[in-house]
C-alpha atoms as a PDB file:
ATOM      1  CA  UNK A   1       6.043  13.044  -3.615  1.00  0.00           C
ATOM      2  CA  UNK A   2       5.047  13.982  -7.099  1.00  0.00           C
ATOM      3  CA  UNK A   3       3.761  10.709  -9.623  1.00  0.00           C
ATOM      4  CA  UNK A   4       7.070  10.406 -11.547  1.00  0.00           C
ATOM      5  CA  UNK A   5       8.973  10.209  -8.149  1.00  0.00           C
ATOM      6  CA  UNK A   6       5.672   7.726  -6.895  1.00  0.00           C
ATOM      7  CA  UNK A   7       6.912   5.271 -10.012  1.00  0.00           C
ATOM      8  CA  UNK A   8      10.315   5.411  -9.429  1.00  0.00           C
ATOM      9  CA  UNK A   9       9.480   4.326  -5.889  1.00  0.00           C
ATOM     10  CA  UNK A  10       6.969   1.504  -7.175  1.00  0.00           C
ATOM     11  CA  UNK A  11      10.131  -0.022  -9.366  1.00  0.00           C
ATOM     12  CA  UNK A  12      11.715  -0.260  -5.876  1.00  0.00           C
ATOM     13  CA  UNK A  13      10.291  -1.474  -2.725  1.00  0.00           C
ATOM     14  CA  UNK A  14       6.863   0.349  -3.117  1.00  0.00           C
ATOM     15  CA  UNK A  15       5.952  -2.455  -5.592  1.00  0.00           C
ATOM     16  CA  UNK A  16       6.266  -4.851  -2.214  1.00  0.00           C
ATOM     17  CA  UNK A  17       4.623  -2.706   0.270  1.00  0.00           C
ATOM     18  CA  UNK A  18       1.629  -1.682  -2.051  1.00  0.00           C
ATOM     19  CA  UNK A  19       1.468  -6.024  -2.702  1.00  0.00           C
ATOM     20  CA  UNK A  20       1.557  -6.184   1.029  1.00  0.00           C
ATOM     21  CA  UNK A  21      -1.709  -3.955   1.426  1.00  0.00           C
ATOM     22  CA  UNK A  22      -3.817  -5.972  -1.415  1.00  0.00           C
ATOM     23  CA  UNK A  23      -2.903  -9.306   0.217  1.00  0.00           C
ATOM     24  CA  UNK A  24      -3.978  -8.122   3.503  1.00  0.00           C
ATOM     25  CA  UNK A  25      -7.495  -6.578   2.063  1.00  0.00           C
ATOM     26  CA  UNK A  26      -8.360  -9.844   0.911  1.00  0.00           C
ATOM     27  CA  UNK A  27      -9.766 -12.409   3.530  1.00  0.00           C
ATOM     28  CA  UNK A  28      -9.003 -15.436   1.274  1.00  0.00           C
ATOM     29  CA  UNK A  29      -5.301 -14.855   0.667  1.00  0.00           C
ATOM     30  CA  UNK A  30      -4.406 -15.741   4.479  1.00  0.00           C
ATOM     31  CA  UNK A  31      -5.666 -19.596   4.317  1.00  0.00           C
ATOM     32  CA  UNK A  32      -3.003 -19.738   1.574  1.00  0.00           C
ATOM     33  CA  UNK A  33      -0.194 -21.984   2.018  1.00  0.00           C
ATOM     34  CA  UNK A  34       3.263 -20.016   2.656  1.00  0.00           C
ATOM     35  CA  UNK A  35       4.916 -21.046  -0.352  1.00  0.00           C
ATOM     36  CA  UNK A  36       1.754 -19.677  -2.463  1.00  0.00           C
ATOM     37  CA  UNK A  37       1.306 -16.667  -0.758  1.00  0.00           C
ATOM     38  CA  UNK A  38       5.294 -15.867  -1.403  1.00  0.00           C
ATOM     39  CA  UNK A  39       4.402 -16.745  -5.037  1.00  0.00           C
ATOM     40  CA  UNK A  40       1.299 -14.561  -5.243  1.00  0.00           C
ATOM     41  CA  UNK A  41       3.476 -11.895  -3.544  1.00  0.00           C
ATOM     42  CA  UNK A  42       6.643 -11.589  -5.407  1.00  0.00           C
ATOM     43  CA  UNK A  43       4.339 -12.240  -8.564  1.00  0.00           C
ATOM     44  CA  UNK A  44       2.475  -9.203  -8.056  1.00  0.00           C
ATOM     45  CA  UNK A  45       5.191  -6.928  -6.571  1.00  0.00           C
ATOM     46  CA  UNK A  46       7.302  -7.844  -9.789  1.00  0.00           C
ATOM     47  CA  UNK A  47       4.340  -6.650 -12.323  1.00  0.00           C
ATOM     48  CA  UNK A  48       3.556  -2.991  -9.968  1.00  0.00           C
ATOM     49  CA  UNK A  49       7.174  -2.963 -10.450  1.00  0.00           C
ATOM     50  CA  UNK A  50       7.435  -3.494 -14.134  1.00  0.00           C
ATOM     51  CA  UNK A  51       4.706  -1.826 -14.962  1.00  0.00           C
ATOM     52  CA  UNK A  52       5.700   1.305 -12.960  1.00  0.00           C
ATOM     53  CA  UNK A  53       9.225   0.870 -14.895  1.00  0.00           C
ATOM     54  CA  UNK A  54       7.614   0.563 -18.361  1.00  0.00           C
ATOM     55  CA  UNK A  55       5.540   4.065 -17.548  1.00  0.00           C
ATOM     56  CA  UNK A  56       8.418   5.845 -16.664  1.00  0.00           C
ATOM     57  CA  UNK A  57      10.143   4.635 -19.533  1.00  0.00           C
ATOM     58  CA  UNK A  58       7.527   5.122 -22.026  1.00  0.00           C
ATOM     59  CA  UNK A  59       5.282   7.782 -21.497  1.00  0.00           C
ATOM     60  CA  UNK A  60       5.736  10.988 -22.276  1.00  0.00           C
ATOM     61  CA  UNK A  61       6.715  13.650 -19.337  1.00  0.00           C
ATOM     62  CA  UNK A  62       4.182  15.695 -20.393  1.00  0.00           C
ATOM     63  CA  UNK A  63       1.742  13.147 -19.830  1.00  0.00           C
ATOM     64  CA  UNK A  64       3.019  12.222 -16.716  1.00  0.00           C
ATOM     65  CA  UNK A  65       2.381  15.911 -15.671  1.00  0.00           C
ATOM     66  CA  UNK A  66      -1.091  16.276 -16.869  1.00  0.00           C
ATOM     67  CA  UNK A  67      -2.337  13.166 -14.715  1.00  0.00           C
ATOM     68  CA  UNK A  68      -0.290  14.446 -11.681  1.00  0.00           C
ATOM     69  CA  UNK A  69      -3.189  15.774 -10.360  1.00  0.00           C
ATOM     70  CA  UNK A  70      -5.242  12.864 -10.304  1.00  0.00           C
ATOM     71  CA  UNK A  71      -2.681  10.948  -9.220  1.00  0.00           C
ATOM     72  CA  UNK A  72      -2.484  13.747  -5.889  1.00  0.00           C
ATOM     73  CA  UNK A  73      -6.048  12.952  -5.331  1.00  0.00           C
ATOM     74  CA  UNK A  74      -6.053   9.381  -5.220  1.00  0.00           C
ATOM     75  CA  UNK A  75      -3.270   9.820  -3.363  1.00  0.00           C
ATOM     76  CA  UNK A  76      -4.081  11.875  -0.560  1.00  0.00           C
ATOM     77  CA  UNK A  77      -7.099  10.046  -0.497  1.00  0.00           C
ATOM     78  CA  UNK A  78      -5.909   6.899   0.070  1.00  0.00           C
ATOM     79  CA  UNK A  79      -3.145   8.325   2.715  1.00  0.00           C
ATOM     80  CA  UNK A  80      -6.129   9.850   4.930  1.00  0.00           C
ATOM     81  CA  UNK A  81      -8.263   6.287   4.251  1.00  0.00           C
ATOM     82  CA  UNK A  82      -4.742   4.626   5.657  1.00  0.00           C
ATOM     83  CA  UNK A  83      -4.150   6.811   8.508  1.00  0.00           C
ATOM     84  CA  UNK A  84      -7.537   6.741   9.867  1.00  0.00           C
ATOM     85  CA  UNK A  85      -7.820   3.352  10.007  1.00  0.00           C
ATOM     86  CA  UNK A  86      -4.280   3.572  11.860  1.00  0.00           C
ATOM     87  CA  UNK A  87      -5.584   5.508  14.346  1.00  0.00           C
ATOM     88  CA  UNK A  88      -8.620   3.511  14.576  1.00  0.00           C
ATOM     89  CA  UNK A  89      -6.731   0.311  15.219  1.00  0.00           C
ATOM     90  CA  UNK A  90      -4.310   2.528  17.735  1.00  0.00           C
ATOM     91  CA  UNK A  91      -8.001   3.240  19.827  1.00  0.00           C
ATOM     92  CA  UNK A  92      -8.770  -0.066  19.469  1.00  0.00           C
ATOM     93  CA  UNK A  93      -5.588  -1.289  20.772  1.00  0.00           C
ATOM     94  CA  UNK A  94      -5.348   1.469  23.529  1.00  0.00           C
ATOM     95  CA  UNK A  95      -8.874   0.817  24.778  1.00  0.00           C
ATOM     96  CA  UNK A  96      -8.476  -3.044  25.380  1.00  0.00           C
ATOM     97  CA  UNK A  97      -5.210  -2.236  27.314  1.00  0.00           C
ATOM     98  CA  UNK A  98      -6.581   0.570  29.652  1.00  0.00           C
ATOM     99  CA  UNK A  99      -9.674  -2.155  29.646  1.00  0.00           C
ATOM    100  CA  UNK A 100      -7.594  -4.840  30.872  1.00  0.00           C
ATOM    101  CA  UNK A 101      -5.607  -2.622  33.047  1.00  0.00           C
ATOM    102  CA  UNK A 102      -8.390  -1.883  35.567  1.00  0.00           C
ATOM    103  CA  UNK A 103      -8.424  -4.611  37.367  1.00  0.00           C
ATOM    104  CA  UNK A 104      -5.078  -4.813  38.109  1.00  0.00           C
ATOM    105  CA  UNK A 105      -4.531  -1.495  40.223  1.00  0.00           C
END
């Protein structure tokens, strides 16, 4: 997925998902009450959203395609940062299973 594509997918539901990530990176935001956290949420997703909108709108292709690769690195970055930790929790999860499997055969 190349940036402008990235944006157009932030103006859609990537604004949500990527909200969905900071909440969950920051211990405080689950003592919240439900009706803030929604708040906080749609807040947040609205302004990736907008902001992602007003970039594409505004900024000049050629600019766009001079960060690309920057944006590649973060990207990729952040993918293998995200997929580790998905495997990580998938050990995790696997190990406590098989761990409380043992007993039972």
């Amino acid at each position: 997925m190349d940036f402008s594509n990235w944006l157009v997918y932030m103006t859609a539901a990537g604004g949500i998902v990527t909200m969905s990530w900071i909440t969950e990176q920051i211990p405080a935001f689950g003592v919240l009450s439900p009706a803030l956290k929604r708040f906080i949420h749609w807040t947040g997703a609205t302004i990736l959203a907008l902001a992602a909108w007003a970039i594409v709108k505004f900024v000049p292709a050629e600019t766009l395609e001079t960060i690309e690769p920057v944006f590649r690195i973060i990207a990729g970055n952040f993918a293998a940062i995200f997929l580790s930790q998905t495997f990580h929790s998938a050990s995790v999860m696997w190990e406590t299973w098989k761990n409380s499997q043992a007993g039972k055969g």
